[in-house]
Protein backbone atom coordinates (compact mmCIF):
# COMPACT_ATOMS: atom_id res chain seq x y z
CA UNK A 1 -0.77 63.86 108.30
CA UNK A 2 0.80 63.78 112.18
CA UNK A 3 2.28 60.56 113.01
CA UNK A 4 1.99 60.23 116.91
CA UNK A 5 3.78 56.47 116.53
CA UNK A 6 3.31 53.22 116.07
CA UNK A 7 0.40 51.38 117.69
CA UNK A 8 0.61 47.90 116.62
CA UNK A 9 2.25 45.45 113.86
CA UNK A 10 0.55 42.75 112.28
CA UNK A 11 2.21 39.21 111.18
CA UNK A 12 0.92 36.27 109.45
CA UNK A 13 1.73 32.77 111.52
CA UNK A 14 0.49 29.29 110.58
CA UNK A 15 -0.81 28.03 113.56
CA UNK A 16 -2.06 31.00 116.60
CA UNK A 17 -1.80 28.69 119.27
CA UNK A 18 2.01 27.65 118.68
CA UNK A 19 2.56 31.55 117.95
CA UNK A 20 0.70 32.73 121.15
CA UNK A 21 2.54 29.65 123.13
CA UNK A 22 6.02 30.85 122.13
CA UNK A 23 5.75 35.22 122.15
CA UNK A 24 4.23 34.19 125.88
CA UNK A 25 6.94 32.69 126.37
CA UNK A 26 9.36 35.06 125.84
CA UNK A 27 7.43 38.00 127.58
CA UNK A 28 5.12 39.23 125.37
CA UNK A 29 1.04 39.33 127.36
CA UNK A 30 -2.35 38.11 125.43
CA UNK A 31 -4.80 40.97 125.78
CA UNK A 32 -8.36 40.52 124.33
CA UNK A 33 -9.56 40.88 120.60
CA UNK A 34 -12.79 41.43 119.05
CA UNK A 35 -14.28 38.62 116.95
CA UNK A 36 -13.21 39.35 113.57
CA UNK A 37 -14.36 36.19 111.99
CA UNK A 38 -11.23 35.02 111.11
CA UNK A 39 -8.67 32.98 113.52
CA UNK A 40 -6.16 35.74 115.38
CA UNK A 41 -4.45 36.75 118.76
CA UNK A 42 -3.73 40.70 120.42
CA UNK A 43 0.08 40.71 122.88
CA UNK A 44 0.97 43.80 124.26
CA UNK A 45 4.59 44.09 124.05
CA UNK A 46 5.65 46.83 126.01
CA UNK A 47 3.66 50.39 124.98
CA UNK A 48 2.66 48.71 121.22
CA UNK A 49 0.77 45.42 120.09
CA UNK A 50 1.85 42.66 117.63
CA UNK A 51 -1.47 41.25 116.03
CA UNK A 52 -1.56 37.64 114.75
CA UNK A 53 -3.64 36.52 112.05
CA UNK A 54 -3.77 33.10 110.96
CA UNK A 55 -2.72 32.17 107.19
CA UNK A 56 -2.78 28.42 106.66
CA UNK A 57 -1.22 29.89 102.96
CA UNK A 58 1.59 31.36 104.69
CA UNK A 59 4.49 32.62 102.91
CA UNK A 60 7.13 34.12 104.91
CA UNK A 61 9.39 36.74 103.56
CA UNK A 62 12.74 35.99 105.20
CA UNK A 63 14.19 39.95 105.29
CA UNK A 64 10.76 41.52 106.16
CA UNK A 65 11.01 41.47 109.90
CA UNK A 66 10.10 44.30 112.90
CA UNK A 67 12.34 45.61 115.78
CA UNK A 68 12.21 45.20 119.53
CA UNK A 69 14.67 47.71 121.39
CA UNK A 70 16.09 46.49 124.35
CA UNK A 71 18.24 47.47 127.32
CA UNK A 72 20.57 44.77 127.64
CA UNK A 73 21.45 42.72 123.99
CA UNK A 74 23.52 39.68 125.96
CA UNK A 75 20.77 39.22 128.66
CA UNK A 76 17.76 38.92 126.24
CA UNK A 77 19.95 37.12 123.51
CA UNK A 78 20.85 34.56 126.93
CA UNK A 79 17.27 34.30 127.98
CA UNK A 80 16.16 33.51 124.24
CA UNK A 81 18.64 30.97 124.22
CA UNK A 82 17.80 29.11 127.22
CA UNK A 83 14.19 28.95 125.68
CA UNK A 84 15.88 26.51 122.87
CA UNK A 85 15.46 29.67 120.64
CA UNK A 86 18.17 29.73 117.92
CA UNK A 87 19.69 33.41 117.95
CA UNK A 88 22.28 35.12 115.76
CA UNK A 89 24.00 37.57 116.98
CA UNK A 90 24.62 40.82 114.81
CA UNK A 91 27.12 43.03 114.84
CA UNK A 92 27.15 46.94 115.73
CA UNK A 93 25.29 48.73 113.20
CA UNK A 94 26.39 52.48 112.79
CA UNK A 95 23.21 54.62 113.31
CA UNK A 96 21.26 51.77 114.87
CA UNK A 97 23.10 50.04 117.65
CA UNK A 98 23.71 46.52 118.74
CA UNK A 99 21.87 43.63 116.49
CA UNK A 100 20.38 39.90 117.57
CA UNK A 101 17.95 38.29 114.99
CA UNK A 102 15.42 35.25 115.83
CA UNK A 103 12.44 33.82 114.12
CA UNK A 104 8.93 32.91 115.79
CA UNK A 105 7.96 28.88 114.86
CA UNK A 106 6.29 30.38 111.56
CA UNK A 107 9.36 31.87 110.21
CA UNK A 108 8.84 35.53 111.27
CA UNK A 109 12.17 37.29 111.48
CA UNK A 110 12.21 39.70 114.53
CA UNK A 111 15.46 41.80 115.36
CA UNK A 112 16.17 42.71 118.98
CA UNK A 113 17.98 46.06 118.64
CA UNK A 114 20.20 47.83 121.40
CA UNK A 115 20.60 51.17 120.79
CA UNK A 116 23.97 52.89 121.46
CA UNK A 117 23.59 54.82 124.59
């Protein structure tokens, strides 16, 4: 099997509109998605996706969580902040880089990842 990367990562969140309100918010676009017959939202966030898919029996694993490299750790961690978005700041993780961790309103734990240049 040849990988060519990652195309898209799909969470569970309670309630699509309050999840598609707040990754809007914080840069993430809404692109369209077929009807599936069940309640769900498509963002583009940067070259990859993050799929939504409503689960009103939502249980959230608090370690599972996905990665978002950025350029700048302080500036996004700032921006986050100023959204009323509760951040914790990591420290420098050898073979990884600089760490920030957040969760969406469902609980979803997303790291924002700086790798050392």
């Amino acid at each position: 099997m040849k990988v060519l990367g990652l195309h898209h990562v799909n969470i569970n969140v309670r309630d699509v509109d309050e999840a598609i309100a707040f990754y809007t918010s914080i840069g993430f676009e809404s692109v369209p998605r077929p009807d599936f017959g069940f309640s769900g939202a498509w963002l583009q966030m940067g070259a990859h996706q993050l799929h939504l898919t409503s689960r009103e029996d939502l249980v959230v694993d608090r370690v599972q969580h996905f990665a978002l490299a950025v350029d700048d750790l302080d500036v996004c961690t700032t921006e986050l902040e100023v959204l009323g978005v509760e951040v914790v700041r990591g420290g420098e993780v050898d073979g990884a880089g600089r760490q920030a961790f957040f969760r969406d309103p469902s609980g979803n734990l997303i790291e924002l990842n700086q790798p050392r240049g």
